[in-house]
Protein backbone atom coordinates (compact mmCIF):
# COMPACT_ATOMS: atom_id res chain seq x y z
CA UNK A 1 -57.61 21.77 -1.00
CA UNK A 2 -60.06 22.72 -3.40
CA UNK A 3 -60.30 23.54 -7.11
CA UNK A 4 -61.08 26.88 -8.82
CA UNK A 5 -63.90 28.00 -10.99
CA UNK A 6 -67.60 27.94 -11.29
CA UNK A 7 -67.73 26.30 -7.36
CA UNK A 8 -67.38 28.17 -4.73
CA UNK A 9 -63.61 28.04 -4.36
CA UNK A 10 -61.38 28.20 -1.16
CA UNK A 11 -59.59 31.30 -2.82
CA UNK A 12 -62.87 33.20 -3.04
CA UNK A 13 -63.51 32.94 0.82
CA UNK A 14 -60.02 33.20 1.82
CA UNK A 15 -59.59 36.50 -0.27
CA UNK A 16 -61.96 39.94 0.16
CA UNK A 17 -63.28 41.04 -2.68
CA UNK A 18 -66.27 43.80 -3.54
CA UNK A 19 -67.99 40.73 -4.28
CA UNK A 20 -68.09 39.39 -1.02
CA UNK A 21 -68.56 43.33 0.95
CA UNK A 22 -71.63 43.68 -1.68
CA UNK A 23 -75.23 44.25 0.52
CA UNK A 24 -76.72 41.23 -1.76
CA UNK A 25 -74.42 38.76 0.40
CA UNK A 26 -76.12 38.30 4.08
CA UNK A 27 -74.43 39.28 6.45
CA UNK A 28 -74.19 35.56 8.27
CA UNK A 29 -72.49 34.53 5.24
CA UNK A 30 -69.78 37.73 4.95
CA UNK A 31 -69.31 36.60 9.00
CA UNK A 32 -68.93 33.19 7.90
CA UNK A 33 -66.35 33.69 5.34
CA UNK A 34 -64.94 36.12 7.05
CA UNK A 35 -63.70 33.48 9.73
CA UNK A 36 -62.77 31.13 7.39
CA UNK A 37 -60.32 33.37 6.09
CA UNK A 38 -58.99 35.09 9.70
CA UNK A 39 -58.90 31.89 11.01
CA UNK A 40 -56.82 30.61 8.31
CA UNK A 41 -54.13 33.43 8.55
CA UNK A 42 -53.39 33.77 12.64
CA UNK A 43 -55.02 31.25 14.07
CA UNK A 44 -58.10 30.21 15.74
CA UNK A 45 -56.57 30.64 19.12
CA UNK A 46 -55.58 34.25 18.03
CA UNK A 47 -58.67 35.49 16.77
CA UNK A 48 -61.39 37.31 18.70
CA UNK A 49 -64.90 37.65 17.79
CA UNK A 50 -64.63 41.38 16.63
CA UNK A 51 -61.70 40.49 14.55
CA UNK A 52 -64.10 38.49 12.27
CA UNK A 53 -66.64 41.67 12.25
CA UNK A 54 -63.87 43.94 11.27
CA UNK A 55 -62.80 41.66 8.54
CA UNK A 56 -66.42 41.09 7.48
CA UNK A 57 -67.23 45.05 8.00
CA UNK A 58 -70.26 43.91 10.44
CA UNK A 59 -70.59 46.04 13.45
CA UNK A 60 -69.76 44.10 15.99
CA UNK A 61 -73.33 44.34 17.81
CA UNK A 62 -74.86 42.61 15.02
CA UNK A 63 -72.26 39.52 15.01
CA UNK A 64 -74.11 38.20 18.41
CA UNK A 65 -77.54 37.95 16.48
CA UNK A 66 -75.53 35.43 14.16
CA UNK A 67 -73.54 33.89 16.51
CA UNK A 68 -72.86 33.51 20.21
CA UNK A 69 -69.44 31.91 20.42
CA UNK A 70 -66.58 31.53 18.52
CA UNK A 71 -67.44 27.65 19.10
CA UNK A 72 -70.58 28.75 16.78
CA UNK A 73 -68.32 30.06 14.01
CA UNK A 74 -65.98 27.38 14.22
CA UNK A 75 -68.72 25.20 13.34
CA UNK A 76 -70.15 27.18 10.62
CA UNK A 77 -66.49 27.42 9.20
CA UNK A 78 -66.13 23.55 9.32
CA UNK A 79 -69.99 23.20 7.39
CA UNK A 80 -68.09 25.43 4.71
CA UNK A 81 -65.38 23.59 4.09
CA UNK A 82 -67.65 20.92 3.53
CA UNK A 83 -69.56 23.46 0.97
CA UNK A 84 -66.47 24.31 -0.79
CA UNK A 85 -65.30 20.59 -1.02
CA UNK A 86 -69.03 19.31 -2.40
CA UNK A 87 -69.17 22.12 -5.14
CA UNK A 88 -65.68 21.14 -6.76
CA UNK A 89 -66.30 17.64 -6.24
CA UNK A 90 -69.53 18.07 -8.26
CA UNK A 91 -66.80 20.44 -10.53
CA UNK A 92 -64.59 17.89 -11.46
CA UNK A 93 -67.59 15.26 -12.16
CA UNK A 94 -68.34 16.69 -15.42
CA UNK A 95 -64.44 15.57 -16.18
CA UNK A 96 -64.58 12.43 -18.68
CA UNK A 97 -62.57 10.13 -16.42
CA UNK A 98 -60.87 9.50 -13.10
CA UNK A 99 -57.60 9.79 -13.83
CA UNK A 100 -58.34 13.49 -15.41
CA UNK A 101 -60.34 13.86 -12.08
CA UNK A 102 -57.44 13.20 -9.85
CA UNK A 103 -54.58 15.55 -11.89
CA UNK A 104 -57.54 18.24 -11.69
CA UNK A 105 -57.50 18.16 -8.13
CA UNK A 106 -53.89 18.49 -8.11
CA UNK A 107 -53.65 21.36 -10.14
CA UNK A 108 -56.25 23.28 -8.29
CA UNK A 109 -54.08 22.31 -5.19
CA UNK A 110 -50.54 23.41 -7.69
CA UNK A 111 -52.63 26.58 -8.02
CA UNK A 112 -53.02 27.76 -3.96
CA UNK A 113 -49.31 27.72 -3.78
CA UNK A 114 -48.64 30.80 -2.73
CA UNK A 115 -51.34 30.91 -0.17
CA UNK A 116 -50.00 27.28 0.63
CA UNK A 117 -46.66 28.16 1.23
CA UNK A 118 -47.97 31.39 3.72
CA UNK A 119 -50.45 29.47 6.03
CA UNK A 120 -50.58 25.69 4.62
CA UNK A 121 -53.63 23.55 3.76
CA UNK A 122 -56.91 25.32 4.97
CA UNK A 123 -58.53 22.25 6.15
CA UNK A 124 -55.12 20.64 7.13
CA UNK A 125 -54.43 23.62 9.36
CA UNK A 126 -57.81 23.97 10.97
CA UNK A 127 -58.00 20.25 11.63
CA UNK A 128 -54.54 20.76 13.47
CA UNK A 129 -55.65 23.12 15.25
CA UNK A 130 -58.99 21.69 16.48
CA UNK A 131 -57.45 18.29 17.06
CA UNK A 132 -55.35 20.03 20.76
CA UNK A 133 -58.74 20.53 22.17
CA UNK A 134 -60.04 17.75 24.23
CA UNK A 135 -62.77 16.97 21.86
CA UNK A 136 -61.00 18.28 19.01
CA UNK A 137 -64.60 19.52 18.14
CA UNK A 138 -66.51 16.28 17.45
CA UNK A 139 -64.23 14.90 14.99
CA UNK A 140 -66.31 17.61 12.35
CA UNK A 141 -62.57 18.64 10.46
CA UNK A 142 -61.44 14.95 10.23
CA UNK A 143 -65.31 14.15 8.70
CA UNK A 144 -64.25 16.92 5.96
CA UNK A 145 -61.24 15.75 4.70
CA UNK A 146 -62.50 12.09 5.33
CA UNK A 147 -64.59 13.28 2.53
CA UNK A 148 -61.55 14.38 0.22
CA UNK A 149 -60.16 10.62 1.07
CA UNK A 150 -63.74 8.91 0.19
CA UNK A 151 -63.89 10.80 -3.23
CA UNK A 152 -59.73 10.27 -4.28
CA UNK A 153 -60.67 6.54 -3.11
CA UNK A 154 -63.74 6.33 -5.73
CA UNK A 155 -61.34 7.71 -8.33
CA UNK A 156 -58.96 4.85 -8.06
CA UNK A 157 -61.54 2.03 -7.75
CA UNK A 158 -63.00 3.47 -11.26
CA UNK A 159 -59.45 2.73 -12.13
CA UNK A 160 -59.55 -0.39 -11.37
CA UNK A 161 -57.73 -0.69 -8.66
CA UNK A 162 -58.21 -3.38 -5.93
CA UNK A 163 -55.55 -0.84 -3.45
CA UNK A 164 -58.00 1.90 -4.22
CA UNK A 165 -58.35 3.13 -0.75
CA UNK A 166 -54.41 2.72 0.04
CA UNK A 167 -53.77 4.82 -2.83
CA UNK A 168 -56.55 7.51 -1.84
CA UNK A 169 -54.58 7.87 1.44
CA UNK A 170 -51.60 8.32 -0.33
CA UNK A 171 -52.88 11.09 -2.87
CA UNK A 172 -54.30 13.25 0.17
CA UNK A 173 -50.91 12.81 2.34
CA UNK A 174 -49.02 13.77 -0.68
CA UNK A 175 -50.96 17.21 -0.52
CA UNK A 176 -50.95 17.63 3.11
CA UNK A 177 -47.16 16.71 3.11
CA UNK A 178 -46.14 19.21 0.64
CA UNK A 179 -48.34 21.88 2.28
CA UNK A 180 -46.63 21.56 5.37
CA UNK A 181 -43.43 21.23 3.64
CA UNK A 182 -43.82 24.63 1.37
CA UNK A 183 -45.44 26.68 4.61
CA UNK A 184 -42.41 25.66 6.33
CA UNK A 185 -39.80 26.31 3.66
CA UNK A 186 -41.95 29.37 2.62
CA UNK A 187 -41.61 28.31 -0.88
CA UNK A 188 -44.54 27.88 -3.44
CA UNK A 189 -42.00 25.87 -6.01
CA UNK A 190 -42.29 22.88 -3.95
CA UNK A 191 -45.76 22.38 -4.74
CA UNK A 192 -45.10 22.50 -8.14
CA UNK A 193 -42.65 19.84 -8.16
CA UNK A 194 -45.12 17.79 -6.29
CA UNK A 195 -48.08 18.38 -8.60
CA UNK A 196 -45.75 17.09 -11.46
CA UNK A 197 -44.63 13.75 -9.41
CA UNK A 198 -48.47 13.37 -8.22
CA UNK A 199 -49.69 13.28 -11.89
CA UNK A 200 -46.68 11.24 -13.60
CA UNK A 201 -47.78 8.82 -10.96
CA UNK A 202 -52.06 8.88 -11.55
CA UNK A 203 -51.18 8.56 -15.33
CA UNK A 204 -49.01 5.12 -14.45
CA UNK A 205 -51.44 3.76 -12.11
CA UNK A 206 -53.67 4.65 -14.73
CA UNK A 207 -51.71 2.31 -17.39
CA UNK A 208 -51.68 -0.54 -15.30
């Protein structure tokens, strides 16, 4: 749900790279990503603690210094979300308006397609996951994209508008909606013809 560039971006942790594998990242953090990214593809049912050390290339020895339980790396994979989300916020702020704000996240979102269209929204997904447990872990996914909702809902109040947290509710179930409609569909195009829709409709609320 995130944009790309100079923040850390969801593509950069949900994609390996020599970057990542380099010795000057920790190895908590290559763990950390790592589980982002498996638990994105199959699942967080599906995936075993030495799955994340063989996608991190940690021994599997060391993970347990890190982290205990997969409950452990759950919870670090939520905090990063959160990461992710506060660096493109902080992105987008140096935008000149709200409007151009709004059609920036939507682009960024345009942009994921293709990994939209194979596994859906990362925080979406994990959030759907999470929510079948009992305690659907705290409420910690729904306090991330609660924060996607607060931010969209600051955007349209520096619009002007008195339905600014209606609309910010809207925006985010557009994304989620067309996520779950191009992962089922398995096409990427849908999100394009969403992203178009999304911004014809910021720049007329913009008008108003």
């Amino acid at each position: 749900m995130y944009p790309t560039g100079r923040a850390l971006s969801i593509v950069s942790c949900m994609t390996k790279s020599d970057a990542q594998l380099s010795p000057k990242i920790g190895k908590r953090e290559r763990l950390v990503q790592a589980a982002m990214r498996v638990f994105y593809e199959q699942g967080i049912e599906k995936t075993t603690i030495a799955d994340i050390a063989r996608e991190a290339d940690v021994p599997v020895g060391n993970v347990y210094y890190y982290f205990k339980t997969k409950d452990q790396f759950i919870a670090a994979v939520i905090e990063l979300h959160g990461q992710v989300l506060a660096g493109a916020v902080a992105e987008l702020a140096e935008l000149p308006g709200p409007a151009e704000k709004l059609k920036a996240m939507v682009r960024s979102w345009v942009e994921q397609r293709e990994m939209a269209a194979r596994f859906g929204c990362p925080t979406g997904s994990l959030a759907a996951e999470l929510d079948k447990r009992e305690d659907a872990f705290g409420g910690e996914p729904a306090r991330v994209i609660g924060l996607l909702v607060e931010w969209a809902r600051e955007q349209f109040a520096e619009l002007g508008r008195a339905d600014a947290a209606e609309l910010a509710i809207a925006f985010v179930a557009a994304y989620q909606g067309i996520s779950l409609l191009a992962n089922t569909f398995r096409d990427p195009e849908l999100m394009v013809t969403e992203g178009a829709r999304l911004e014809r409709w910021i720049d007329e609320l913009a008008r108003k």
